[in-house]
N, C-alpha and C. Protein backbone atom coordinates (compact mmCIF):
# COMPACT_ATOMS: atom_id res chain seq x y z
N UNK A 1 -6.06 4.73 -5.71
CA UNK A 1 -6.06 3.49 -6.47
C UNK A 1 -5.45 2.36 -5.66
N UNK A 2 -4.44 2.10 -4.95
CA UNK A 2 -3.86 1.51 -4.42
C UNK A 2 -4.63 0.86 -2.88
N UNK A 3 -5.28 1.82 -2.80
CA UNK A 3 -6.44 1.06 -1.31
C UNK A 3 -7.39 0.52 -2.03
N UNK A 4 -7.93 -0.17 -3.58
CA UNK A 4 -9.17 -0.53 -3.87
C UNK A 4 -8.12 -1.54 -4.78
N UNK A 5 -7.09 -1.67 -5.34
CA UNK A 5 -6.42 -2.35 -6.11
C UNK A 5 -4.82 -2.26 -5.86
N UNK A 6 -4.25 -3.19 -5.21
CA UNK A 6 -2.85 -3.38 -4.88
C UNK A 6 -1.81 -4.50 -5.96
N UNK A 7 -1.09 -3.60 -7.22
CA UNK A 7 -0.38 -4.63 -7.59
C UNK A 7 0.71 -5.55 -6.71
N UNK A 8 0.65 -6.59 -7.26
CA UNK A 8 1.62 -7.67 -6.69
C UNK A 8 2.95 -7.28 -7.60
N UNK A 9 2.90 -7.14 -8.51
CA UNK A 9 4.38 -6.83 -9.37
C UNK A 9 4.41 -5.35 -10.12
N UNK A 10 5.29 -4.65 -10.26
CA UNK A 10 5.47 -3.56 -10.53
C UNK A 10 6.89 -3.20 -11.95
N UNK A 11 6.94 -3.37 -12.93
CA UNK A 11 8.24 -3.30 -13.71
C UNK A 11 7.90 -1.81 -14.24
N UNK A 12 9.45 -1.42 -14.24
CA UNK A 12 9.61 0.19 -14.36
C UNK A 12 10.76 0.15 -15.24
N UNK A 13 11.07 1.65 -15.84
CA UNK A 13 12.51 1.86 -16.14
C UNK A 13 13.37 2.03 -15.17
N UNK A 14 14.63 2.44 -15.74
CA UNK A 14 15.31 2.88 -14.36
C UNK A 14 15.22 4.37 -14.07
N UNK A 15 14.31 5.63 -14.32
CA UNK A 15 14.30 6.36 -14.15
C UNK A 15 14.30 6.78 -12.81
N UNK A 16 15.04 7.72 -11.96
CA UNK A 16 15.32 8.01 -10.80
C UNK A 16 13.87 8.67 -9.98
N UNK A 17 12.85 8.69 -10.52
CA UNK A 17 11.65 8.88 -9.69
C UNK A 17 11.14 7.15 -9.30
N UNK A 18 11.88 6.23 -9.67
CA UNK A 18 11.15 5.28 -8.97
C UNK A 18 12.43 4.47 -8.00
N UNK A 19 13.62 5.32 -7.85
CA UNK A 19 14.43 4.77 -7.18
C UNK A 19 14.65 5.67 -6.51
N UNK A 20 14.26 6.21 -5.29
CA UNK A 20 13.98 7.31 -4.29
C UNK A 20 13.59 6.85 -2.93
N UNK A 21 13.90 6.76 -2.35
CA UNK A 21 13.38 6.72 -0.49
C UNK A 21 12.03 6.77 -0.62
N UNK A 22 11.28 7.95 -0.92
CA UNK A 22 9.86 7.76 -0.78
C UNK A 22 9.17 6.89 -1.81
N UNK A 23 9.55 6.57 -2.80
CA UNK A 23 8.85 5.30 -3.53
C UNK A 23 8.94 3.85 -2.86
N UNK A 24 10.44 3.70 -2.34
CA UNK A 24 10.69 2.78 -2.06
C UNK A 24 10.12 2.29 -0.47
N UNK A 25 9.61 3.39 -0.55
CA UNK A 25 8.70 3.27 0.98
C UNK A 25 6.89 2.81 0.99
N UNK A 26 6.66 3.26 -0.44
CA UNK A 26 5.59 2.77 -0.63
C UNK A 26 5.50 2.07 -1.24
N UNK A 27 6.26 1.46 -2.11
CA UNK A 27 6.01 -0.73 -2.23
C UNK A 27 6.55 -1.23 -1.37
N UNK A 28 6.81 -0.62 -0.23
CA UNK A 28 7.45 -1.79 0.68
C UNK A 28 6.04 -1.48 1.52
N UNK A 29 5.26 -0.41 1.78
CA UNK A 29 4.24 -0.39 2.69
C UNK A 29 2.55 -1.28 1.84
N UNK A 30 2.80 -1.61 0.75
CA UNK A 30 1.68 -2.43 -0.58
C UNK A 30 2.50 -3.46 -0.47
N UNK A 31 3.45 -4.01 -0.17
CA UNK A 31 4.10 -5.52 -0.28
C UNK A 31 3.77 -6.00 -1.89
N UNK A 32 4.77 -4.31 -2.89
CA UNK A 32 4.48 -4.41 -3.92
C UNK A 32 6.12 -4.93 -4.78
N UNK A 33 6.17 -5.97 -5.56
CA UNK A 33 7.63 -5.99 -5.96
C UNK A 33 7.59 -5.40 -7.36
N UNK A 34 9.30 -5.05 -7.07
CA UNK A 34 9.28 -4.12 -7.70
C UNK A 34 10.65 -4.49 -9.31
N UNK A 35 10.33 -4.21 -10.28
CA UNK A 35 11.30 -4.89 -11.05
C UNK A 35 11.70 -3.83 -12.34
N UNK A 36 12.82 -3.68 -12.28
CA UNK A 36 13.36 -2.59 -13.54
C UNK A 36 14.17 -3.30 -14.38
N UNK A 37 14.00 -2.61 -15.66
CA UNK A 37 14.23 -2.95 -17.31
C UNK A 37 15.44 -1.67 -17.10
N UNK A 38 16.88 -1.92 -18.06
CA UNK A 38 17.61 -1.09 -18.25
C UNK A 38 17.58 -0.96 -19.85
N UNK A 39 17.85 -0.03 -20.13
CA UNK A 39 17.90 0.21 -21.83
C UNK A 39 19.12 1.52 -22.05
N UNK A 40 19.76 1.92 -22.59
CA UNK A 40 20.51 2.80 -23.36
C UNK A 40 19.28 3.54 -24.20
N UNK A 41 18.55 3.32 -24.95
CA UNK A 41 18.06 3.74 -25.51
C UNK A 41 16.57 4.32 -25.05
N UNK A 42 16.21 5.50 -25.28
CA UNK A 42 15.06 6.36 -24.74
C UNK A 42 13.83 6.46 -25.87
N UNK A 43 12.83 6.15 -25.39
CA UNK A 43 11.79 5.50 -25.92
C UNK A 43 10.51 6.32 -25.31
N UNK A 44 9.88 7.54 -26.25
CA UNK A 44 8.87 8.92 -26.32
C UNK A 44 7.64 8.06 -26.93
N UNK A 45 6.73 8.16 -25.52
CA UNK A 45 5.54 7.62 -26.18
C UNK A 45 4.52 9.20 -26.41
């Protein structure tokens, strides 16, 4: 997906799969930014 469509902005939780070395290696290699929401509260879709 990412070689046919590259977001420009990216908002996440703070869950620790998107704050990792290897994530953070691939929006920096998409010149993708990257923006996290904090919450206390956990939210089951």
């Amino acid at each position: 997906m990412l070689k046919q469509q590259t977001p420009k902005n990216l908002q996440t939780d703070a869950g620790l799969e998107f704050f990792n070395q290897n994530f953070k290696n691939l929006i920096k290699q998409y010149d993708i930014n990257h923006y996290n929401v904090f919450s206390k509260k956990k939210q089951q879709l």
